[in-house]
Protein backbone atom coordinates (compact mmCIF):
# COMPACT_ATOMS: atom_id res chain seq x y z
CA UNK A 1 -36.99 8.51 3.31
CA UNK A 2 -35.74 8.57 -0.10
CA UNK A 3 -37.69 8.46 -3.23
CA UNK A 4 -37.78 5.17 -4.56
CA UNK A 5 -35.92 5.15 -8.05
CA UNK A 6 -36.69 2.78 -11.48
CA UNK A 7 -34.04 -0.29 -11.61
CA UNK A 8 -32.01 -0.12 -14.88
CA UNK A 9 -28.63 -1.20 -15.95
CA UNK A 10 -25.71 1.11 -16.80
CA UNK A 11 -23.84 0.57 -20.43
CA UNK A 12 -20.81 1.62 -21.76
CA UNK A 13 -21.04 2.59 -25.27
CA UNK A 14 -17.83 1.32 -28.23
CA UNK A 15 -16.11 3.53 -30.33
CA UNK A 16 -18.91 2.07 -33.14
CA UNK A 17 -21.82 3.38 -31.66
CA UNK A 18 -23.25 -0.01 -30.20
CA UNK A 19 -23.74 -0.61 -26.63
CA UNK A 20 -21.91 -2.85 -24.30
CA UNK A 21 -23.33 -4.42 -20.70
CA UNK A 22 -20.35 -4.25 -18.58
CA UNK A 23 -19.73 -6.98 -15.60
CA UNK A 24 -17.54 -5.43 -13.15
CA UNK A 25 -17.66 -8.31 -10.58
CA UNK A 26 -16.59 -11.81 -11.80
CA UNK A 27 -15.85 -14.38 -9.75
CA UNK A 28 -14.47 -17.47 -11.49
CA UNK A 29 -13.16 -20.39 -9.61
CA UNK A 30 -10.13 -22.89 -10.56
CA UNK A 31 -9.70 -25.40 -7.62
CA UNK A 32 -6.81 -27.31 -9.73
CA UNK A 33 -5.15 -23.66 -10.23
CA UNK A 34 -5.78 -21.85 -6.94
CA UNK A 35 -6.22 -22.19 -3.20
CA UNK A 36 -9.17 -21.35 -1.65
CA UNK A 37 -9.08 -22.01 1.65
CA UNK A 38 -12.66 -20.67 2.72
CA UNK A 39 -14.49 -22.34 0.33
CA UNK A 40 -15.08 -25.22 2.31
CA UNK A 41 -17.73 -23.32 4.31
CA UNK A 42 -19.80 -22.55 1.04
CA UNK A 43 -21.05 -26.09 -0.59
CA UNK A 44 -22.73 -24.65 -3.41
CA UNK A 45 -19.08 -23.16 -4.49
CA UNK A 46 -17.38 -25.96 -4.59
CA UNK A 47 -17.02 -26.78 -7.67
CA UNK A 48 -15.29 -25.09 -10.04
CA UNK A 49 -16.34 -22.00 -12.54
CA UNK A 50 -14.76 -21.85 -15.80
CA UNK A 51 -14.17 -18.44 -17.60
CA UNK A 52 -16.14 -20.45 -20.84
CA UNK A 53 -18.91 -21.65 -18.78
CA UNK A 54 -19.30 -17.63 -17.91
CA UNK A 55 -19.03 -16.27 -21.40
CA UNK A 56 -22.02 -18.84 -22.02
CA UNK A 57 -24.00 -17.86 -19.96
CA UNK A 58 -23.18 -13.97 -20.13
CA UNK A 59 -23.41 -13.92 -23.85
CA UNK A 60 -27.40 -15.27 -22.90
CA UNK A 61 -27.76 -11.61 -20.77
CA UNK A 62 -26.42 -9.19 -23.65
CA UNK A 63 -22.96 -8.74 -21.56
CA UNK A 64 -20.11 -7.90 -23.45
CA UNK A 65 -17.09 -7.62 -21.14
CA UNK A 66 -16.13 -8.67 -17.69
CA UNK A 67 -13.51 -7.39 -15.01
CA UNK A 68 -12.78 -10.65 -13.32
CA UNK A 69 -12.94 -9.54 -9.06
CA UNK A 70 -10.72 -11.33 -6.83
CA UNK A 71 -12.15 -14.30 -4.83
CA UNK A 72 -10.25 -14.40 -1.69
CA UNK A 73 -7.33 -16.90 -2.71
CA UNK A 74 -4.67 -18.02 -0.23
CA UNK A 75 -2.41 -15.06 0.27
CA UNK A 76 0.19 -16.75 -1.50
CA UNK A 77 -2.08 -17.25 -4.64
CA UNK A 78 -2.78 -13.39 -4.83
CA UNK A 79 -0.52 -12.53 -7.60
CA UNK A 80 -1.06 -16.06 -9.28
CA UNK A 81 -4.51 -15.50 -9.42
CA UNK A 82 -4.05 -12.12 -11.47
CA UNK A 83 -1.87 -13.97 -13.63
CA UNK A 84 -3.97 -16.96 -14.05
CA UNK A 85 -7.15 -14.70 -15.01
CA UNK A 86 -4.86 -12.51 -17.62
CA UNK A 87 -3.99 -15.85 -19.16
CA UNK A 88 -7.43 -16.43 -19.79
CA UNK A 89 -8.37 -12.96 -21.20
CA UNK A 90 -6.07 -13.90 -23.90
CA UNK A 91 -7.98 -17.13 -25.06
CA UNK A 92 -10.28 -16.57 -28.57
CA UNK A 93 -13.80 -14.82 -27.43
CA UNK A 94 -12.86 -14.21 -24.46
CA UNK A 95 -15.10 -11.23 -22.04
CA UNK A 96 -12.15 -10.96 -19.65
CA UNK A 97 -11.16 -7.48 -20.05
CA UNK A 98 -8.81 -7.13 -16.63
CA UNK A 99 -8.56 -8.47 -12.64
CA UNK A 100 -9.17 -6.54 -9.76
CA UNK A 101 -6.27 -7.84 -7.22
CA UNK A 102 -6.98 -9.37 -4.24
CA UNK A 103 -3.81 -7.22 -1.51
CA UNK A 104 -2.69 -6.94 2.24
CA UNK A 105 -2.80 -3.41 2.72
CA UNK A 106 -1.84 -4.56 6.74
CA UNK A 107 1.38 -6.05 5.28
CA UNK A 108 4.72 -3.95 5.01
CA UNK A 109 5.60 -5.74 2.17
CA UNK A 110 2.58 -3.94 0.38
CA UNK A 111 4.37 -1.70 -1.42
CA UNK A 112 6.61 -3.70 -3.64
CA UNK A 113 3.69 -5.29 -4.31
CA UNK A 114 1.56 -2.56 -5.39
CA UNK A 115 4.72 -1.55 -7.48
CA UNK A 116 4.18 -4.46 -9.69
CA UNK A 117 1.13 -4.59 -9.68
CA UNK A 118 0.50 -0.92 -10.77
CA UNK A 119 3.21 -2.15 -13.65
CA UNK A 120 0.41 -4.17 -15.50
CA UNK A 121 -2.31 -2.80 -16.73
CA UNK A 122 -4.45 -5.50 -17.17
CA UNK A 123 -4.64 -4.58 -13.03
CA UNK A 124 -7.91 -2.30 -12.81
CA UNK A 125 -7.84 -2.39 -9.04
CA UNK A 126 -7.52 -3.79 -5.76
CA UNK A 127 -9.42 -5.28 -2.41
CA UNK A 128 -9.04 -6.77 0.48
CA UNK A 129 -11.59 -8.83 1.85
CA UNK A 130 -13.06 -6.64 5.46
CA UNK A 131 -16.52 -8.19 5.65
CA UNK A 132 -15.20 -11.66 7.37
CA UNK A 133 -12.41 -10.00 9.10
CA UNK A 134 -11.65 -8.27 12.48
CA UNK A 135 -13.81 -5.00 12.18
CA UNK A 136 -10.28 -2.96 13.16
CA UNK A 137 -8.12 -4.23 10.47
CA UNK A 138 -8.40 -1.01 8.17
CA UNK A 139 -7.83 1.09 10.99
CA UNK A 140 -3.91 0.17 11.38
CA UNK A 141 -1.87 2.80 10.59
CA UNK A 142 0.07 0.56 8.13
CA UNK A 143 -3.25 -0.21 6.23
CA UNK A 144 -4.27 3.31 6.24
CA UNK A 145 -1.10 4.60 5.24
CA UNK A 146 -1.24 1.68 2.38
CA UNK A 147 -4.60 2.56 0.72
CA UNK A 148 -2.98 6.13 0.79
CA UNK A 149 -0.16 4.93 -2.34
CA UNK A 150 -3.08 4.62 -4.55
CA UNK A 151 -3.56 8.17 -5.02
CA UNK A 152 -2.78 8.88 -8.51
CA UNK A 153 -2.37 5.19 -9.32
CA UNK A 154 -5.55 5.42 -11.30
CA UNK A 155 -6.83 2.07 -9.68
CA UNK A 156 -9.58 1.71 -7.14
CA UNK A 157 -10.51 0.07 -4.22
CA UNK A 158 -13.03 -2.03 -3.32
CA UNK A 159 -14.81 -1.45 0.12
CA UNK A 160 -16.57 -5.27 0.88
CA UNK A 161 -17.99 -4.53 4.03
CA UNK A 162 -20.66 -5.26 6.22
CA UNK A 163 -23.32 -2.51 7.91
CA UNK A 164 -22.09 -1.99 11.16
CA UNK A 165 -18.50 -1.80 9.70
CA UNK A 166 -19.39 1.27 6.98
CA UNK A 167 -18.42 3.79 9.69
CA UNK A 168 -14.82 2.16 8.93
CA UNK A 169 -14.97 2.59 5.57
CA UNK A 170 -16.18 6.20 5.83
CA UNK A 171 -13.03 6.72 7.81
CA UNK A 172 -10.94 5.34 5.56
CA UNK A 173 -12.40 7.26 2.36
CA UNK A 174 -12.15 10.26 4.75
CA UNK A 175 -8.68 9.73 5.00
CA UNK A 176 -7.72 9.25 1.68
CA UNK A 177 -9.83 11.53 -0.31
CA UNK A 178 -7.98 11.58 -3.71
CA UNK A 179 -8.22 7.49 -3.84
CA UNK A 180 -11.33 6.05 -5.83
CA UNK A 181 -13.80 3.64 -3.47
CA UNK A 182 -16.12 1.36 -4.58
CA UNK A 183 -18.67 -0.10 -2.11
CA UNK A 184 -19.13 -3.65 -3.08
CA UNK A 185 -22.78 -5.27 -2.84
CA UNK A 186 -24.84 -1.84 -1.77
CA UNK A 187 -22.72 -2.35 1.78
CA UNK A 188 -23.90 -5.73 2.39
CA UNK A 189 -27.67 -5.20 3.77
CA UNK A 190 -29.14 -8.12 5.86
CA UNK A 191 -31.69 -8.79 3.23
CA UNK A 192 -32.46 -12.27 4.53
CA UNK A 193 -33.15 -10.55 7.87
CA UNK A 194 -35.25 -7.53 6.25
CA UNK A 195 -32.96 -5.33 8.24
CA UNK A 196 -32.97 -1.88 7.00
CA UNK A 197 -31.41 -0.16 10.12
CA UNK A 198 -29.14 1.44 10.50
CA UNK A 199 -27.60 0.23 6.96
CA UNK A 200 -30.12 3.24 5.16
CA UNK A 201 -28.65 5.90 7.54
CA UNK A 202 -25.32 4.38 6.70
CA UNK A 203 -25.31 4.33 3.18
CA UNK A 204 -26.78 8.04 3.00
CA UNK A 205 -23.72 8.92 5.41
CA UNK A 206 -20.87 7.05 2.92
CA UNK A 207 -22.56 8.44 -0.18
CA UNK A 208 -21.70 11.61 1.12
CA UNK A 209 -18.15 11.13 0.20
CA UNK A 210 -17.58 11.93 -3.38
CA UNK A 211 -14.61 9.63 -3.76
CA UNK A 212 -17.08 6.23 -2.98
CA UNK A 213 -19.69 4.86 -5.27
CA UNK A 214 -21.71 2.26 -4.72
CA UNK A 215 -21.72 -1.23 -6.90
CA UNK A 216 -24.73 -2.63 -7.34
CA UNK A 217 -23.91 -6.43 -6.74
CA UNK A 218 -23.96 -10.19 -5.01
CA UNK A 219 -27.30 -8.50 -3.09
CA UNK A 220 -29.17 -12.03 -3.65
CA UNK A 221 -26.62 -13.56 -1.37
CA UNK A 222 -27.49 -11.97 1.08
CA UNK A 223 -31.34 -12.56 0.50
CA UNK A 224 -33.39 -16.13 1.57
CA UNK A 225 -31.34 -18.35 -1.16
CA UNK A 226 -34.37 -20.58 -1.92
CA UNK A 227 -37.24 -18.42 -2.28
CA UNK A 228 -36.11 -14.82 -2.62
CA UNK A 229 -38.29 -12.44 -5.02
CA UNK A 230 -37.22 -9.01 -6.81
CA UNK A 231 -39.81 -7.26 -3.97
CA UNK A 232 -37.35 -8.75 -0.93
CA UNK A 233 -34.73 -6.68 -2.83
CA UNK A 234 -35.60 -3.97 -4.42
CA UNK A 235 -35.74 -1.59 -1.36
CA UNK A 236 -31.97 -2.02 -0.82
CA UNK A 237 -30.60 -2.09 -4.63
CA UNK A 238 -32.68 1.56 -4.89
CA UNK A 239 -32.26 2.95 -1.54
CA UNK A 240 -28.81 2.37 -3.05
CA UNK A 241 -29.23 4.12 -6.28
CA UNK A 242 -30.72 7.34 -4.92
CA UNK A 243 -27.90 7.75 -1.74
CA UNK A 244 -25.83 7.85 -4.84
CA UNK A 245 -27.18 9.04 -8.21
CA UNK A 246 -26.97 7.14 -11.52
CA UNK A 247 -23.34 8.96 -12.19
CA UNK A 248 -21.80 7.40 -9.03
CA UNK A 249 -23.80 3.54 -9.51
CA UNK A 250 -21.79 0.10 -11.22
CA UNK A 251 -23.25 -3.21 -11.98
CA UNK A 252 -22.15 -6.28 -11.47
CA UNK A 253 -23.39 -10.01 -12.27
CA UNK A 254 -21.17 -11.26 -9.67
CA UNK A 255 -20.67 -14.49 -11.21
CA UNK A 256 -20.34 -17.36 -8.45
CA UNK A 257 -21.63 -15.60 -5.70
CA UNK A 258 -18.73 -15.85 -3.35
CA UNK A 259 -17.27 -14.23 -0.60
């Protein structure tokens, strides 16, 4: 087992010397802008989440800046969505400091896409959505061969999985080892469940690859939403931290927990 290691945020500092809390993992939801066709499922998210009711309460936590994460809008939404969320960065005060696109890798069309979208640079990177899909999805040979135009796009990609799909995802930074991974929520451990195996032996296995780090992120979803404590997860955020070292960790608020 892995020695346990102190929780502590990561800051970026500005070219004035003071120090900035980064967000990399806003969710902010529009329901008169956007399409969300799984939020339905989720009562607590439906409502909406306004980029000013964020900066409120961010402003409260000493953040500074946000990069505003996809939240799973109808596929037809995807590019709106980015747009939508850039229009927003440029409103006074705003934290909004770029999107991470929501893509279809699985799609042919992917590439004209990614051609725009690697265009704008408010675009800091791109997901799809694996956690809630078919567990063979990223193992197409047009996904795989997808993921593979990001090298030397400068943009990530974010892995949302769930445990017993992290083998996938190991495959898939195997494959691709000059694109940048980012494992959303510490790989989605069954917190709720207290189910530690096999996600630790995962987790060491993924960190391995020195093209994926780990976000720290959304792990209180995943916990007992009425009565969780810091002790139900603290195992999993620094289990997390030591598989991969400070240098290869991000935070995230992950406003709105969602999806």
């Amino acid at each position: 087992m892995m020695a346990a290691t102190p929780i502590r945020i990561r800051t970026a500092t500005n070219g004035d010397g003071s120090v900035e809390i980064i967000d990399t993992h806003l969710h902010l939801i529009y329901r008169d802008v956007l399409r969300y066709p799984w939020i339905g499922e989720v009562p607590a998210l439906q409502q909406d989440f306004s980029a000013e009711r964020y900066r409120t309460e961010a402003l409260r936590c000493g953040i500074g800046a946000a990069i505003h994460m996809e939240v799973d809008v109808d596929e037809s939404d995807i590019e709106a969505e980015t747009k939508h969320v850039k229009a927003l960065s440029a409103e006074p005060g705003s934290l909004l400091r770029g999107a991470i696109s929501a893509c279809r890798p699985e799609h042919a069309n992917f590439p004209a896409f990614l051609e725009r979208a690697l265009a704008d640079p408010f675009v800091k990177g791109f997901r799809r959505v694996l956690h809630v899909m078919p567990d063979d999805l990223s193992e197409s040979a047009t996904f795989r061969a997808n993921i593979g135009r990001l090298k030397g796009g400068g943009r990530p990609f974010d892995l949302c999985v769930m445990p017993h799909q992290i083998g996938r995802a190991i495959a898939l930074a195997d494959l691709n080892p000059d694109v940048q991974f980012v494992l959303d929520h510490c790989g989605v451990p069954a917190i709720k469940d207290r189910a530690e195996h096999p996600w630790r032996e995962h987790m060491i296995e993924i960190a391995k690859r020195p093209n994926v780090v780990v976000k720290i992120s959304g792990v209180v979803a995943y916990a007992e939403p009425a009565n969780w404590t810091l002790d139900d997860i603290r195992p999993y955020v620094e289990h997390s931290i030591a598989c991969f070292g400070w240098d290869r960790v991000v935070w995230a608020a992950t406003g709105r927990s969602a999806r």
